[in-house]
C-alpha atoms as a PDB file:
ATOM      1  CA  UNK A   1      81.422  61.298  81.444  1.00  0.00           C
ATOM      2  CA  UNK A   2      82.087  64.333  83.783  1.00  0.00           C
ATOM      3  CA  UNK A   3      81.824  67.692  82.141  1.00  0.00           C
ATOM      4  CA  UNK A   4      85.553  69.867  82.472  1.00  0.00           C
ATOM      5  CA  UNK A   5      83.004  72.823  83.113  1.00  0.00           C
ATOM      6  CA  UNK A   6      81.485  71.341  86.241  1.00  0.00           C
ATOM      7  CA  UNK A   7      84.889  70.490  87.294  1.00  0.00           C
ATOM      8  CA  UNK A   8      85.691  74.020  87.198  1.00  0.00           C
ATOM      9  CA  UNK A   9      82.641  75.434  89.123  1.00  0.00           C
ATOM     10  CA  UNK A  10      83.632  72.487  91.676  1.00  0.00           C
ATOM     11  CA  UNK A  11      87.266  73.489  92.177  1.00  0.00           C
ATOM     12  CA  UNK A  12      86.507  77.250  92.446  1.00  0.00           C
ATOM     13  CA  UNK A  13      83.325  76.181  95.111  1.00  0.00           C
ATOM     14  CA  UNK A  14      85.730  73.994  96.914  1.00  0.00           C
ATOM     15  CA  UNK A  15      88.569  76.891  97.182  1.00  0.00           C
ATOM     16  CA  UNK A  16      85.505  79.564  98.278  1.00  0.00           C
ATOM     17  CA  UNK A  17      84.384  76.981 100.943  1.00  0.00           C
ATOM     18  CA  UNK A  18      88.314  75.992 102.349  1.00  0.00           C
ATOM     19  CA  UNK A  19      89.226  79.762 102.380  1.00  0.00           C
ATOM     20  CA  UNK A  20      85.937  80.713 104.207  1.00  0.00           C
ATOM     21  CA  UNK A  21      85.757  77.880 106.847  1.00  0.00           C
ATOM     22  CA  UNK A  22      89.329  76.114 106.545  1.00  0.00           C
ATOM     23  CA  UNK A  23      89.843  72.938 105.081  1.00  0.00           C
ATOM     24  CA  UNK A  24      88.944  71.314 108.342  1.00  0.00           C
ATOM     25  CA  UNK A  25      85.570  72.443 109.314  1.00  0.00           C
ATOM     26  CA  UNK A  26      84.854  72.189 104.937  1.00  0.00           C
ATOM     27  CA  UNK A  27      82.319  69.655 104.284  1.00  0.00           C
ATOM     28  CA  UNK A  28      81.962  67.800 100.810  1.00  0.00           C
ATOM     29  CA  UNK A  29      78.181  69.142 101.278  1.00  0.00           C
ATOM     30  CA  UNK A  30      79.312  72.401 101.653  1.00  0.00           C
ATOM     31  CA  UNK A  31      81.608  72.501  98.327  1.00  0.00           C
ATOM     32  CA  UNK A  32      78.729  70.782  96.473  1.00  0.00           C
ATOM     33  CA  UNK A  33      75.970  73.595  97.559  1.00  0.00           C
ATOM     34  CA  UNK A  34      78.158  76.491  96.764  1.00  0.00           C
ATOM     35  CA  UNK A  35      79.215  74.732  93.272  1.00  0.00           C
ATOM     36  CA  UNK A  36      75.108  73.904  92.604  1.00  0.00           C
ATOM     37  CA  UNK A  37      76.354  70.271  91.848  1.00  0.00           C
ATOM     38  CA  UNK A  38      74.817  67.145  93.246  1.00  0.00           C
ATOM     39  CA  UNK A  39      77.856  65.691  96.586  1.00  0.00           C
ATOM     40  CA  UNK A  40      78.025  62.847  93.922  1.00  0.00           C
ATOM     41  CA  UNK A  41      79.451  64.803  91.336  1.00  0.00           C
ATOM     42  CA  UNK A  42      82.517  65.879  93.613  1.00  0.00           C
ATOM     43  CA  UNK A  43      83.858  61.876  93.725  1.00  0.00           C
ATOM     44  CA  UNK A  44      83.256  61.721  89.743  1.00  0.00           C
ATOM     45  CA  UNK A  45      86.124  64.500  89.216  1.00  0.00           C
ATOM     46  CA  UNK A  46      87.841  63.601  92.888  1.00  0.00           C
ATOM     47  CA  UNK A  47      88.671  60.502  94.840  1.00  0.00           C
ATOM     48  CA  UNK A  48      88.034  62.642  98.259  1.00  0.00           C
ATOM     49  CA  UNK A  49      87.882  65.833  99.714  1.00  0.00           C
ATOM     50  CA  UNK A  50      91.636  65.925 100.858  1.00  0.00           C
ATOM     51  CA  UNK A  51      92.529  65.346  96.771  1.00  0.00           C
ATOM     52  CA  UNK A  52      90.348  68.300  95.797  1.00  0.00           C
ATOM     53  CA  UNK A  53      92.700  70.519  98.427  1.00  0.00           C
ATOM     54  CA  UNK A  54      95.690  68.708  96.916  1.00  0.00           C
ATOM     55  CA  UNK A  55      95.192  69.721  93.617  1.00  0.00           C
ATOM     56  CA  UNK A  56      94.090  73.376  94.639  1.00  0.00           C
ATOM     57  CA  UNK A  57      97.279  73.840  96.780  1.00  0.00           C
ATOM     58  CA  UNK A  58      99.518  72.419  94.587  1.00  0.00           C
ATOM     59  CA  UNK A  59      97.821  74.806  91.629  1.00  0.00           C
ATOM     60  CA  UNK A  60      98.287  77.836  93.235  1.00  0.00           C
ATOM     61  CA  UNK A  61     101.210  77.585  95.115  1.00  0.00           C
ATOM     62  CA  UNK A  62     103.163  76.878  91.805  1.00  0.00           C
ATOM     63  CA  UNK A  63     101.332  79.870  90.335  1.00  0.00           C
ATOM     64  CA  UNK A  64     102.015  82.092  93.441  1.00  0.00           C
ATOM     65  CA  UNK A  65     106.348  80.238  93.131  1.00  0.00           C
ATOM     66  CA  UNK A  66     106.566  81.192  89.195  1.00  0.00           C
ATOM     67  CA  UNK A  67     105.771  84.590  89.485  1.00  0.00           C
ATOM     68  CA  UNK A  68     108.311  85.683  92.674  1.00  0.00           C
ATOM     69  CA  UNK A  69     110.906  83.470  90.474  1.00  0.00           C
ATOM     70  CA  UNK A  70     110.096  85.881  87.253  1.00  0.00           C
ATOM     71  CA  UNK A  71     111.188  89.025  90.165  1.00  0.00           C
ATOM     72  CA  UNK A  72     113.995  86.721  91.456  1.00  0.00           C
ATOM     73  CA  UNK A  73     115.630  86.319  87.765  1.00  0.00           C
ATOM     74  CA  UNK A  74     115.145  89.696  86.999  1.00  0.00           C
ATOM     75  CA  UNK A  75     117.819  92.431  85.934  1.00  0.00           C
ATOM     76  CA  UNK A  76     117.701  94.051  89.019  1.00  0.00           C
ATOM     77  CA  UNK A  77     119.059  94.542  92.683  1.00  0.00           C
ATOM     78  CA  UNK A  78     118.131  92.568  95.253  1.00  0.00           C
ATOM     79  CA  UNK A  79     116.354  95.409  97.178  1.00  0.00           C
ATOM     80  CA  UNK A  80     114.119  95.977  93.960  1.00  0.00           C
ATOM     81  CA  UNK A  81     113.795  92.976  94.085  1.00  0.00           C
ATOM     82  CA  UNK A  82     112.461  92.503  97.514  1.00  0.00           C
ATOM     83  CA  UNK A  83     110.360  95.035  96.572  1.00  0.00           C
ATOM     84  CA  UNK A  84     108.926  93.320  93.863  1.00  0.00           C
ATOM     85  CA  UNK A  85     108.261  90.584  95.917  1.00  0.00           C
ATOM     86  CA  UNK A  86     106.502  92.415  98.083  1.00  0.00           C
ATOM     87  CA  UNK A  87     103.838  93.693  95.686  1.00  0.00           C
ATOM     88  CA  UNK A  88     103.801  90.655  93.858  1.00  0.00           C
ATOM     89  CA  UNK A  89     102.796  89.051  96.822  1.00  0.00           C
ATOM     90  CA  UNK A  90      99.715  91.932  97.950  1.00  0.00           C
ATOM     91  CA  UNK A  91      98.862  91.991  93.733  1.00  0.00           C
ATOM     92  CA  UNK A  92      98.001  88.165  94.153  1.00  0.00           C
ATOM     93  CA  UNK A  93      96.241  88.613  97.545  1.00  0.00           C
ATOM     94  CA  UNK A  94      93.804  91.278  95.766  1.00  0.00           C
ATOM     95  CA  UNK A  95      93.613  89.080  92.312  1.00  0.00           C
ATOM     96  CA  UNK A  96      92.447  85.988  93.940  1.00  0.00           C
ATOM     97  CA  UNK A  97      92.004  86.135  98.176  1.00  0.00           C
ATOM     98  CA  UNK A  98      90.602  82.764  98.263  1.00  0.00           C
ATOM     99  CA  UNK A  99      93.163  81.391  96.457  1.00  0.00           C
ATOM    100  CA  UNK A 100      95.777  82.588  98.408  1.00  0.00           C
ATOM    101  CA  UNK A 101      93.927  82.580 101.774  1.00  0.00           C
ATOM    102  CA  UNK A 102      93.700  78.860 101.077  1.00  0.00           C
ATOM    103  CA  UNK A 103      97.336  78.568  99.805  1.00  0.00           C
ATOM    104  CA  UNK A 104      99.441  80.631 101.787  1.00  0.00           C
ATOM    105  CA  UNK A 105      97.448  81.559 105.097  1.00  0.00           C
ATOM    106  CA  UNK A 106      95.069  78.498 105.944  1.00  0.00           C
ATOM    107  CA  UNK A 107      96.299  75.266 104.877  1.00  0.00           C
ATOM    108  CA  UNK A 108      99.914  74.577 105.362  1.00  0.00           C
ATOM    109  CA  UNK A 109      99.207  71.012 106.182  1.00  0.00           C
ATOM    110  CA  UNK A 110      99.300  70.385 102.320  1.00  0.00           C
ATOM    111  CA  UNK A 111     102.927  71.795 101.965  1.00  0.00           C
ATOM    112  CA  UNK A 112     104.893  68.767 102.365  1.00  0.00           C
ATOM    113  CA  UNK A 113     102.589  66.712  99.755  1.00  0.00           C
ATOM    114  CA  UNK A 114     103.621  68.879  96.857  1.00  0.00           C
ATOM    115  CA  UNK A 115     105.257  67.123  94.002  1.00  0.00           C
ATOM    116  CA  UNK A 116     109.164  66.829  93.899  1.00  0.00           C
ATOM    117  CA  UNK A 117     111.327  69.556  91.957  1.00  0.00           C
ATOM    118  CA  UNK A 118     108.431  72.227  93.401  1.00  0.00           C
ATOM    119  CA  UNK A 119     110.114  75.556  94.354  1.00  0.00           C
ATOM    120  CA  UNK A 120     109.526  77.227  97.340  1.00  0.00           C
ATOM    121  CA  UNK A 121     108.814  80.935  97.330  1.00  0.00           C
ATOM    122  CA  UNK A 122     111.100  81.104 100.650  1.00  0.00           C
ATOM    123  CA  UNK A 123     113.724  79.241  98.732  1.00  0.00           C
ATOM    124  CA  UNK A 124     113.448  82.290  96.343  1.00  0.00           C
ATOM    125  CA  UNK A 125     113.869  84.963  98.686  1.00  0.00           C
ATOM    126  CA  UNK A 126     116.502  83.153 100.918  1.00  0.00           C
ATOM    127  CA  UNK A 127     118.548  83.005  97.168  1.00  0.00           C
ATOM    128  CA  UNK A 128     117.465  87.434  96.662  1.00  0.00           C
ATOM    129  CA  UNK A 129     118.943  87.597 100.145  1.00  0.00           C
ATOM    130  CA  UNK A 130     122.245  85.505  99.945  1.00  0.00           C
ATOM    131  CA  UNK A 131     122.905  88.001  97.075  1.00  0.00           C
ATOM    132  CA  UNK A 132     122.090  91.346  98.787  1.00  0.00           C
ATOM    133  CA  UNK A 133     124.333  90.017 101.537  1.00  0.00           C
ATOM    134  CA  UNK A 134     127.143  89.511  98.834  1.00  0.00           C
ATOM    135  CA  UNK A 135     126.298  93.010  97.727  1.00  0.00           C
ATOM    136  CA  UNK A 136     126.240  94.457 100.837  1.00  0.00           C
ATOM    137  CA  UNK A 137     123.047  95.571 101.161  1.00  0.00           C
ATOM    138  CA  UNK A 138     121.356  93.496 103.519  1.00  0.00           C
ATOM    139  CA  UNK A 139     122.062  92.352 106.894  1.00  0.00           C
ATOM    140  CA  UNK A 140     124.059  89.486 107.989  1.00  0.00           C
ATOM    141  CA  UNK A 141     122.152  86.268 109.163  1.00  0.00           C
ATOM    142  CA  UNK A 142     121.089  82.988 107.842  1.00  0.00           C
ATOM    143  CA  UNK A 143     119.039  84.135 104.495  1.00  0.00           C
ATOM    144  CA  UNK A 144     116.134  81.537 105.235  1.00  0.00           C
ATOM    145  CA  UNK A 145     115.919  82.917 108.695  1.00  0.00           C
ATOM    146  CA  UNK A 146     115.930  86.622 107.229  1.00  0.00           C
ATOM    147  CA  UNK A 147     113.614  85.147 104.291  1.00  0.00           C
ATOM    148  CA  UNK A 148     110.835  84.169 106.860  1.00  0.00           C
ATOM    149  CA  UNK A 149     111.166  87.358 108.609  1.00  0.00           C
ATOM    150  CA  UNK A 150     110.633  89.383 105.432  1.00  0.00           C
ATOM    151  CA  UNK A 151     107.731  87.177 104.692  1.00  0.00           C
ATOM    152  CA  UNK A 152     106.120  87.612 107.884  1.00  0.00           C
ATOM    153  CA  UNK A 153     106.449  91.185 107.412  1.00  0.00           C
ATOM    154  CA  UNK A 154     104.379  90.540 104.352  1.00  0.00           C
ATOM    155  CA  UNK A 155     101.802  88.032 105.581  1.00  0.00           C
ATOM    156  CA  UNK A 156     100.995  88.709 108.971  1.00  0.00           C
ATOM    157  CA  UNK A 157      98.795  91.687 107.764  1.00  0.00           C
ATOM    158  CA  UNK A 158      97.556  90.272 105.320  1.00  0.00           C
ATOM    159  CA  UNK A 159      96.385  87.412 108.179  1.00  0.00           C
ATOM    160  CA  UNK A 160      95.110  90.258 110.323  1.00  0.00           C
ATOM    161  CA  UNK A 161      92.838  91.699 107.214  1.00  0.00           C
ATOM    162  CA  UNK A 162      91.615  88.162 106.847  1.00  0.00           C
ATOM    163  CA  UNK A 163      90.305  87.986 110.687  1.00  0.00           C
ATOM    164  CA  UNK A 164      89.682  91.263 111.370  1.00  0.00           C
ATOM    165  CA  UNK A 165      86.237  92.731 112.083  1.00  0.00           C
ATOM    166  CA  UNK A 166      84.892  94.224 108.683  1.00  0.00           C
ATOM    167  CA  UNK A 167      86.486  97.381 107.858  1.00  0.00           C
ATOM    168  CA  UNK A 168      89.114  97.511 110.703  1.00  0.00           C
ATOM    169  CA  UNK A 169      91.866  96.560 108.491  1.00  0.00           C
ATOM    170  CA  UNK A 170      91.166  96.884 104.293  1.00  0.00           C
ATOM    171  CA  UNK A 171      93.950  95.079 102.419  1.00  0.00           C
ATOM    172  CA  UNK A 172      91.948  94.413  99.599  1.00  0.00           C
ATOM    173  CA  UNK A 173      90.624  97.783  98.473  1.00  0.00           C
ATOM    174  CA  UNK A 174      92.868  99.946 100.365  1.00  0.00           C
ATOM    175  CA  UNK A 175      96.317  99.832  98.865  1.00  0.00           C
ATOM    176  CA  UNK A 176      97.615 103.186 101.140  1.00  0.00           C
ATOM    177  CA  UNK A 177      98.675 100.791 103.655  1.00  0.00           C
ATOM    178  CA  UNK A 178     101.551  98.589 101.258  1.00  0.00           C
ATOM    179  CA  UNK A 179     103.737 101.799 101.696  1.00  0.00           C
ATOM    180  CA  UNK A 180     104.109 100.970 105.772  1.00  0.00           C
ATOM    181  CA  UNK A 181     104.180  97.453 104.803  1.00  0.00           C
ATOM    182  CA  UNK A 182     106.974  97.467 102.540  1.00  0.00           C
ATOM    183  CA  UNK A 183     108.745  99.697 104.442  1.00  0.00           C
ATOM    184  CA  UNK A 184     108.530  97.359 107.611  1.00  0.00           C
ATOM    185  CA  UNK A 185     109.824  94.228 105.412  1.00  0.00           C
ATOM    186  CA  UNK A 186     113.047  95.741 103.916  1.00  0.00           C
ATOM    187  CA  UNK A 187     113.872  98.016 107.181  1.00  0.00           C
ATOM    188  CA  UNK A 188     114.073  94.244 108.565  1.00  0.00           C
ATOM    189  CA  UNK A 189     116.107  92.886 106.442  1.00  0.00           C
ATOM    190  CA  UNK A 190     118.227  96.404 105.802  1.00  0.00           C
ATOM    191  CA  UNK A 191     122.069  95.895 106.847  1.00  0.00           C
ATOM    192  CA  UNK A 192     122.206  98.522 110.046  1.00  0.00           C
ATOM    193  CA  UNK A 193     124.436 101.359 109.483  1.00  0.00           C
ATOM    194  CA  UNK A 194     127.339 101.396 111.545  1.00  0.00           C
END
């Protein structure tokens, strides 16, 4: 019988190894080297490689969806709420960066495989934006369009940090650049004075 904890070390090995190489150029060898686990103990826990990304994906993109849909049923308006989002979405970057390297920069091949009734974190912004439009706040267009703006905004640096040469762009320890960040995401999405 499998033990839970080796399942564990093999999940977290696996995410390292997909985050750090892409799921593509990942090799079941190179999951079972970083986990310290024989490549025969990855098929006891997992059919294939492809199921070990599934369940990963799935994992943290639900993780990453519940907590912008705690900001999106908040008390507040939707430009503190965008805000939110915003940090919300750097706060999980620095908690986990393989986990959301894998999940939200690296492997959107695994998107349309997630289970029905899973929510969308640019279904939860579209829904913050449709209500600053009703409250006049923020700028007329179709809110998914405007959604994927604001998260590009958001994740394009984030991208950038990942690929850049070491120390030419800190997202992880340096949080002095989420003030230009935020500001470039809601000046996007701002309704232009007239």
């Amino acid at each position: 019988m499998p033990r839970a904890s080796q399942k564990d070390t093999i999940l977290r090995a696996a995410l390292s190894c997909f985050a750090e190489y892409g799921y593509d150029a990942t090799r079941t060898r190179h999951i079972a080297e970083r986990a310290g686990v024989a490549e025969s103990a990855l098929y006891r826990h997992h059919p294939s490689k492809e199921a070990i990304a599934q369940e990963l994906y799935t994992r943290y993109f639900a993780r990453y969806a519940e907590r912008l849909q705690a900001i999106a049923d908040g008390p507040h308006d939707p430009a503190a709420k965008l805000t939110a989002v915003i940090r919300a979405v750097l706060a999980a970057y620095r908690e986990d960066p393989d986990a959301f390297v894998f999940t939200l920069v690296r492997t959107p091949a695994f998107l349309p495989h997630l289970p029905e009734g899973t929510v969308y974190p640019v279904e939860i912004v579209e829904g913050i934006v449709a209500a600053g439009q009703h409250a006049g706040v923020i700028r007329d267009g179709q809110a998914n369009l405007l959604a994927g703006i604001f998260f590009g905004c958001v994740l394009r640096p984030i991208i950038l940090a990942t690929l850049a040469a070491p120390g030419a762009l800190d997202l992880l320890g340096e949080t002095g650049h989420d003030t230009v960040i935020e500001q470039a995401a809601l000046a996007a999405l701002r309704r232009p004075s007239s």
